[in-house]
N, C-alpha and C. Protein backbone atom coordinates (compact mmCIF):
# COMPACT_ATOMS: atom_id res chain seq x y z
N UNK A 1 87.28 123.22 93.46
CA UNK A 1 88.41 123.89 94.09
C UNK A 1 88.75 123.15 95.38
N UNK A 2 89.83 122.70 95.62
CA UNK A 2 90.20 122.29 96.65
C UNK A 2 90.55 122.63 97.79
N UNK A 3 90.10 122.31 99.20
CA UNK A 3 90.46 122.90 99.90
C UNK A 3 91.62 123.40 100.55
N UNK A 4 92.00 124.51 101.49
CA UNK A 4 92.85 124.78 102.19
C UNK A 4 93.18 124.33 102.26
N UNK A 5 94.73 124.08 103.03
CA UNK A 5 95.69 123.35 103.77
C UNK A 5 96.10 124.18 105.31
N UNK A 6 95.38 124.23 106.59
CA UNK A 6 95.78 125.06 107.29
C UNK A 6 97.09 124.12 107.82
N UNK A 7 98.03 125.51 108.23
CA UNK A 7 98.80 125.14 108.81
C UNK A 7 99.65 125.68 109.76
N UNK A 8 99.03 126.71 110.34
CA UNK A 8 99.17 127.19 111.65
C UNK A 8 98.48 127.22 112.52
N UNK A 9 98.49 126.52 113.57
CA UNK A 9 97.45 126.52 114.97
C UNK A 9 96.68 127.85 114.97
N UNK A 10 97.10 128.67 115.01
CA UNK A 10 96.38 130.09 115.21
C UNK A 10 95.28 129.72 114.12
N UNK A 11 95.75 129.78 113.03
CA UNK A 11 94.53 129.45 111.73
C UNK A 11 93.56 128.45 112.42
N UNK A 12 94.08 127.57 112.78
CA UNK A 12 93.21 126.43 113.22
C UNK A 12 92.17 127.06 113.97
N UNK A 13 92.85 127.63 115.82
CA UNK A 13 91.43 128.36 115.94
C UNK A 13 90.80 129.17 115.69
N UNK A 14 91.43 129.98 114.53
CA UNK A 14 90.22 130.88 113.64
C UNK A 14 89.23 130.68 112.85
N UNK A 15 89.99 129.30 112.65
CA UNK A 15 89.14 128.69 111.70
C UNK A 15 87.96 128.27 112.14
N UNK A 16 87.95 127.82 113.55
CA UNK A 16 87.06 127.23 114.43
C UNK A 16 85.90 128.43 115.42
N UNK A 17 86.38 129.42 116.07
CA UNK A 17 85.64 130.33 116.69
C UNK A 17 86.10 131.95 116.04
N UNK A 18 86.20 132.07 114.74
CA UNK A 18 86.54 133.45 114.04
C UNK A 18 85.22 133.46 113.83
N UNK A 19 84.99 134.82 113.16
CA UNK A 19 83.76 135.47 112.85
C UNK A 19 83.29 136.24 114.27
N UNK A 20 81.70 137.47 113.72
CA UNK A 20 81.85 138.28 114.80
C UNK A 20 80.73 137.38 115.84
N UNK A 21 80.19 136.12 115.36
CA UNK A 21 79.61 135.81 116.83
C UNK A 21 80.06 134.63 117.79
N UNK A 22 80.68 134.18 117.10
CA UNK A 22 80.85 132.99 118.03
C UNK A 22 81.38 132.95 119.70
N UNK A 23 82.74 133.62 119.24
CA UNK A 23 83.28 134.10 120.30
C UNK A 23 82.02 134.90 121.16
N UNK A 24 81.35 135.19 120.69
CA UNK A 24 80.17 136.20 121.81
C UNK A 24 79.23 135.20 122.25
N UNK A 25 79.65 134.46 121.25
CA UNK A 25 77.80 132.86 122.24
C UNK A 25 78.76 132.21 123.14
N UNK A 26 80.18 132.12 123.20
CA UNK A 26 80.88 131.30 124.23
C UNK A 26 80.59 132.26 125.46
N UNK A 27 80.88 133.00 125.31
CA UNK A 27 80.97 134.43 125.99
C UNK A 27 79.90 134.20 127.31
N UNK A 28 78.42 134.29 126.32
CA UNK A 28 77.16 134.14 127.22
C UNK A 28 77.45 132.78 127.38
N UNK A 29 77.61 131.52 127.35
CA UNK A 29 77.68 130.41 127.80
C UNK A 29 78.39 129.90 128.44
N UNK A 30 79.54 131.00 129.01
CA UNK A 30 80.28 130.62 130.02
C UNK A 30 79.45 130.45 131.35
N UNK A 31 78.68 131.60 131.57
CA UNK A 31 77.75 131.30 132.38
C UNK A 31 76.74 130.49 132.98
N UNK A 32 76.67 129.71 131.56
CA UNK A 32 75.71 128.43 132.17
C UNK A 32 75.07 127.92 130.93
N UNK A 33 74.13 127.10 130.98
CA UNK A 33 72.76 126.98 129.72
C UNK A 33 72.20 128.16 129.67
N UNK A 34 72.06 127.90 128.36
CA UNK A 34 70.58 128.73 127.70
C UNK A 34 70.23 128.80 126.79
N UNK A 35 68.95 129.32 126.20
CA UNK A 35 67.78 128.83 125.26
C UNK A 35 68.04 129.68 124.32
N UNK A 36 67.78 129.04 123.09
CA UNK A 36 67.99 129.85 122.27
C UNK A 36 67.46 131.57 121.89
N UNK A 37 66.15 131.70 122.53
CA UNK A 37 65.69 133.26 122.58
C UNK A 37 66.55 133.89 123.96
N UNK A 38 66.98 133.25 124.75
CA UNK A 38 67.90 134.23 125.86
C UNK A 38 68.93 134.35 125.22
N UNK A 39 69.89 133.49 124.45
CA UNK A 39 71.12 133.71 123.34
C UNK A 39 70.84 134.78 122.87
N UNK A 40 69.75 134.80 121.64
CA UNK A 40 68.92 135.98 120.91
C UNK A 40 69.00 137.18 121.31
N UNK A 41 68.30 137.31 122.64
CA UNK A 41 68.00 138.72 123.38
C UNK A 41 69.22 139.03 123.97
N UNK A 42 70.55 138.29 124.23
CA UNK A 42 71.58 138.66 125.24
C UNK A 42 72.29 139.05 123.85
N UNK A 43 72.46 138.68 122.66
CA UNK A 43 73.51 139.06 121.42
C UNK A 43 72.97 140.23 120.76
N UNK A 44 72.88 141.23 120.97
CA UNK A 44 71.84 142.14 120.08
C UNK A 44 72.33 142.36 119.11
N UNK A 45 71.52 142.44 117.71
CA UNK A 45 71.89 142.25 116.48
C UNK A 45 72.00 141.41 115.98
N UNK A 46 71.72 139.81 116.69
CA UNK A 46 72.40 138.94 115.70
C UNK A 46 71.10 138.17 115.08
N UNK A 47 70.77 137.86 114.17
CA UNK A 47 69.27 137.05 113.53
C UNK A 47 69.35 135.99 113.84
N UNK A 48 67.99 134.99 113.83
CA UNK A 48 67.35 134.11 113.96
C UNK A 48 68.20 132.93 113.26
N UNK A 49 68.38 133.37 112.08
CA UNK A 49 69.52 132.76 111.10
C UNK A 49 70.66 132.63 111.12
N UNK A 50 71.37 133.91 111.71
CA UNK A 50 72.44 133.52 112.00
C UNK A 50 72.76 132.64 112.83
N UNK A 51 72.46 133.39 114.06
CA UNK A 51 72.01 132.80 115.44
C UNK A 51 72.36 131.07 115.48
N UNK A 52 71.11 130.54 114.00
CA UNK A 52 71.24 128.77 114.29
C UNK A 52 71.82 128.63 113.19
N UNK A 53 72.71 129.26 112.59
CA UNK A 53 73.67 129.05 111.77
C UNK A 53 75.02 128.82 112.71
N UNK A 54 75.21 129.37 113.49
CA UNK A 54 76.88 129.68 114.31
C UNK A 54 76.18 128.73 115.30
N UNK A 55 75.42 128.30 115.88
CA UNK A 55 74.90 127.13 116.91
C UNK A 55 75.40 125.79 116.13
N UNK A 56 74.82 125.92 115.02
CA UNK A 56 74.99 124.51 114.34
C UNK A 56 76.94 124.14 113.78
N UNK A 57 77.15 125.03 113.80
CA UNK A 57 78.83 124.89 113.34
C UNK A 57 79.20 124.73 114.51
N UNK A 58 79.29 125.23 115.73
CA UNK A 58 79.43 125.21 117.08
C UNK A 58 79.50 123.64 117.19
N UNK A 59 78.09 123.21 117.32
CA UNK A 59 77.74 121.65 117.35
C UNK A 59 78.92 120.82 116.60
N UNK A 60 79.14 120.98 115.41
CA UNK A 60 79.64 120.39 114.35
C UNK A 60 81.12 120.32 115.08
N UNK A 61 81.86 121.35 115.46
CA UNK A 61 83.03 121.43 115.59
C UNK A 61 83.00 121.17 117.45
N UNK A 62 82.24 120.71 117.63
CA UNK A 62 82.07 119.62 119.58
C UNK A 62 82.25 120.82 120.37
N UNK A 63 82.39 122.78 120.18
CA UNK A 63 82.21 123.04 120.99
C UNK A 63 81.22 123.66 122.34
N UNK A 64 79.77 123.31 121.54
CA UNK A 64 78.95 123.22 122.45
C UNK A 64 77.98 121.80 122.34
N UNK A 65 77.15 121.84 123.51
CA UNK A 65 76.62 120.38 123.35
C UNK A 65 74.86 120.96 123.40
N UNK A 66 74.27 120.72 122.37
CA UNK A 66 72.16 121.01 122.29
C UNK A 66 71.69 119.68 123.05
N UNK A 67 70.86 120.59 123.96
CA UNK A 67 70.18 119.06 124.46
C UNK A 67 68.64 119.42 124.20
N UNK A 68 68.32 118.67 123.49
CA UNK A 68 66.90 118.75 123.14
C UNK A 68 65.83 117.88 123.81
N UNK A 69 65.04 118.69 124.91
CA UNK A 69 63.96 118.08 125.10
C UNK A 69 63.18 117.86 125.17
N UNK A 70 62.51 117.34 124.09
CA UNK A 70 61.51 116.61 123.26
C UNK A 70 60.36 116.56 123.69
N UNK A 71 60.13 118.45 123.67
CA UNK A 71 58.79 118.57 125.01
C UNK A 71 57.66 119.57 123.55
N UNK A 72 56.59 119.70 123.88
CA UNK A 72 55.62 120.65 123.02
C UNK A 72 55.29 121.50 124.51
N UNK A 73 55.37 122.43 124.06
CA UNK A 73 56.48 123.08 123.08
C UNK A 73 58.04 122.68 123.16
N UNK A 74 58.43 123.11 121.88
CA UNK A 74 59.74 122.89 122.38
C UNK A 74 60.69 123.48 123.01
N UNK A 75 61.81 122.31 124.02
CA UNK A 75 62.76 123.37 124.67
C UNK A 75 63.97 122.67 124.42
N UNK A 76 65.10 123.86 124.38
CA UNK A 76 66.11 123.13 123.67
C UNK A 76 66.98 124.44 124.74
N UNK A 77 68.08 123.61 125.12
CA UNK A 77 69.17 124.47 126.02
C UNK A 77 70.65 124.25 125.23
N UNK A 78 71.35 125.13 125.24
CA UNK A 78 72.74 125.00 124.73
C UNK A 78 73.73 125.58 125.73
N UNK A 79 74.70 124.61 125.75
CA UNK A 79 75.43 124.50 127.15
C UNK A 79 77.20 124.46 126.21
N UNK A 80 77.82 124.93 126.76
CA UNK A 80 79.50 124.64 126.69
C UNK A 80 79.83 123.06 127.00
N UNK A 81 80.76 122.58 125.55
CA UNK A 81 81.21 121.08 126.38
C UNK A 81 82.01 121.24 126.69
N UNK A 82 82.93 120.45 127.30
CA UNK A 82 84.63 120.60 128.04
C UNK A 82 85.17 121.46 126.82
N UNK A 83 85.59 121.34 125.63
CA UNK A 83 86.50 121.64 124.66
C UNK A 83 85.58 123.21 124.76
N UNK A 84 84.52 123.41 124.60
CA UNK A 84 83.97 125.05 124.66
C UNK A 84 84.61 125.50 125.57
N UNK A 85 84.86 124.97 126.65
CA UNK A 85 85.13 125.43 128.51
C UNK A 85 86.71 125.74 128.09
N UNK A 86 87.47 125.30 127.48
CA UNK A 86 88.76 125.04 127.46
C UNK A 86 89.17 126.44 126.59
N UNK A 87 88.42 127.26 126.19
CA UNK A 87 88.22 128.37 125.79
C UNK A 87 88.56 129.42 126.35
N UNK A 88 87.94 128.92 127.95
CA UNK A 88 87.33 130.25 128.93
C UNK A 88 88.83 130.90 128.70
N UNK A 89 89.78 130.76 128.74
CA UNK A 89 91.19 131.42 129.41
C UNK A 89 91.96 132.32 127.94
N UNK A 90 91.22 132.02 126.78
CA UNK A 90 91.62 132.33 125.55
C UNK A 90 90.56 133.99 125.85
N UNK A 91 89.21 133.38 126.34
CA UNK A 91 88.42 134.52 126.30
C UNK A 91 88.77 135.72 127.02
N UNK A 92 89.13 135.38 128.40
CA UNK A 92 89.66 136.15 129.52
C UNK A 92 90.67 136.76 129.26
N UNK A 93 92.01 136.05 128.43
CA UNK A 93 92.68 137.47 127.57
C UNK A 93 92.70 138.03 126.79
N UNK A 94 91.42 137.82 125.68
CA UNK A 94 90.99 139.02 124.85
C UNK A 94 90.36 139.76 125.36
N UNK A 95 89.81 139.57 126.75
CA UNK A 95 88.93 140.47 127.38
C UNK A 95 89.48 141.48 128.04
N UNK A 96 91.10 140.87 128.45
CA UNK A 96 92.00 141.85 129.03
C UNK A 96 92.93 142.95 128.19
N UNK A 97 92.80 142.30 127.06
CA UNK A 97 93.68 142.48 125.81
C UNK A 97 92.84 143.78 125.64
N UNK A 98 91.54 143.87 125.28
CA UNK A 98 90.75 145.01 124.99
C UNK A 98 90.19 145.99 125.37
N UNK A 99 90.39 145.73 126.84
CA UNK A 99 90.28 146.62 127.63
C UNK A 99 91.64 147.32 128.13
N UNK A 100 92.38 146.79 127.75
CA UNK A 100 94.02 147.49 128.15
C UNK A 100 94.26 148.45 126.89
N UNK A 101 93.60 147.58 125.55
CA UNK A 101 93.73 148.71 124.36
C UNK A 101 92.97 149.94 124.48
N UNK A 102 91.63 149.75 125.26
CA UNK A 102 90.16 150.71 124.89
C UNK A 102 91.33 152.18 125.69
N UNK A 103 91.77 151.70 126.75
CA UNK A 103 92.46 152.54 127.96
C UNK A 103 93.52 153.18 127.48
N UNK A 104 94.49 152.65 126.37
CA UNK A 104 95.77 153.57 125.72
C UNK A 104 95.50 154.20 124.60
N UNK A 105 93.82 153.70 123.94
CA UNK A 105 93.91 154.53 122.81
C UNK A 105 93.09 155.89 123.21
N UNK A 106 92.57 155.89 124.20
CA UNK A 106 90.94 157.29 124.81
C UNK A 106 91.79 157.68 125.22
């Protein structure tokens, strides 16, 4: 079966940060680095699996950058690259967006 043909920008970034976590790991990584069990413990609900499932597409699609260092144990930090960062202002009005809704629908 062949693939899609997107062809609306909007699709595009759905295509790219849709689903229910991604948008929530940019979220915590606006803030800075962090390890994959602080990701873990700051997303509640989300598994181990998922977790380095949506990390690794992340990677794939350049918007975060893993720096692995190649220590025993291991430590591995995941940080926002520019194109993650370029996000922040998409985030900030769904953040406004939903809180203006939470307020007209209560």
């Amino acid at each position: 079966m062949p693939s899609k043909e997107v062809c609306c920008p909007v699709e595009v970034t759905l295509k790219v940060i849709g689903g229910r976590w991604k948008v929530l790991i940019i979220h915590q990584l606006l803030n800075g680095k962090m390890r994959f069990n602080e990701l873990q413990r700051n997303l509640t609900g989300i598994t181990h699996r998922t977790l380095s499932r949506q990390l690794r597409e992340m990677e794939v699609h350049q918007l975060i950058v893993r720096n692995d260092f190649n220590e025993i144990p291991p430590r591995v930090e995941y940080s926002l690259s520019p194109l993650g960062h370029s996000l922040q202002s998409i985030l900030y009005a769904m953040d406004k967006w939903g809180r203006e809704y939470n307020n007209t629908v209560t």
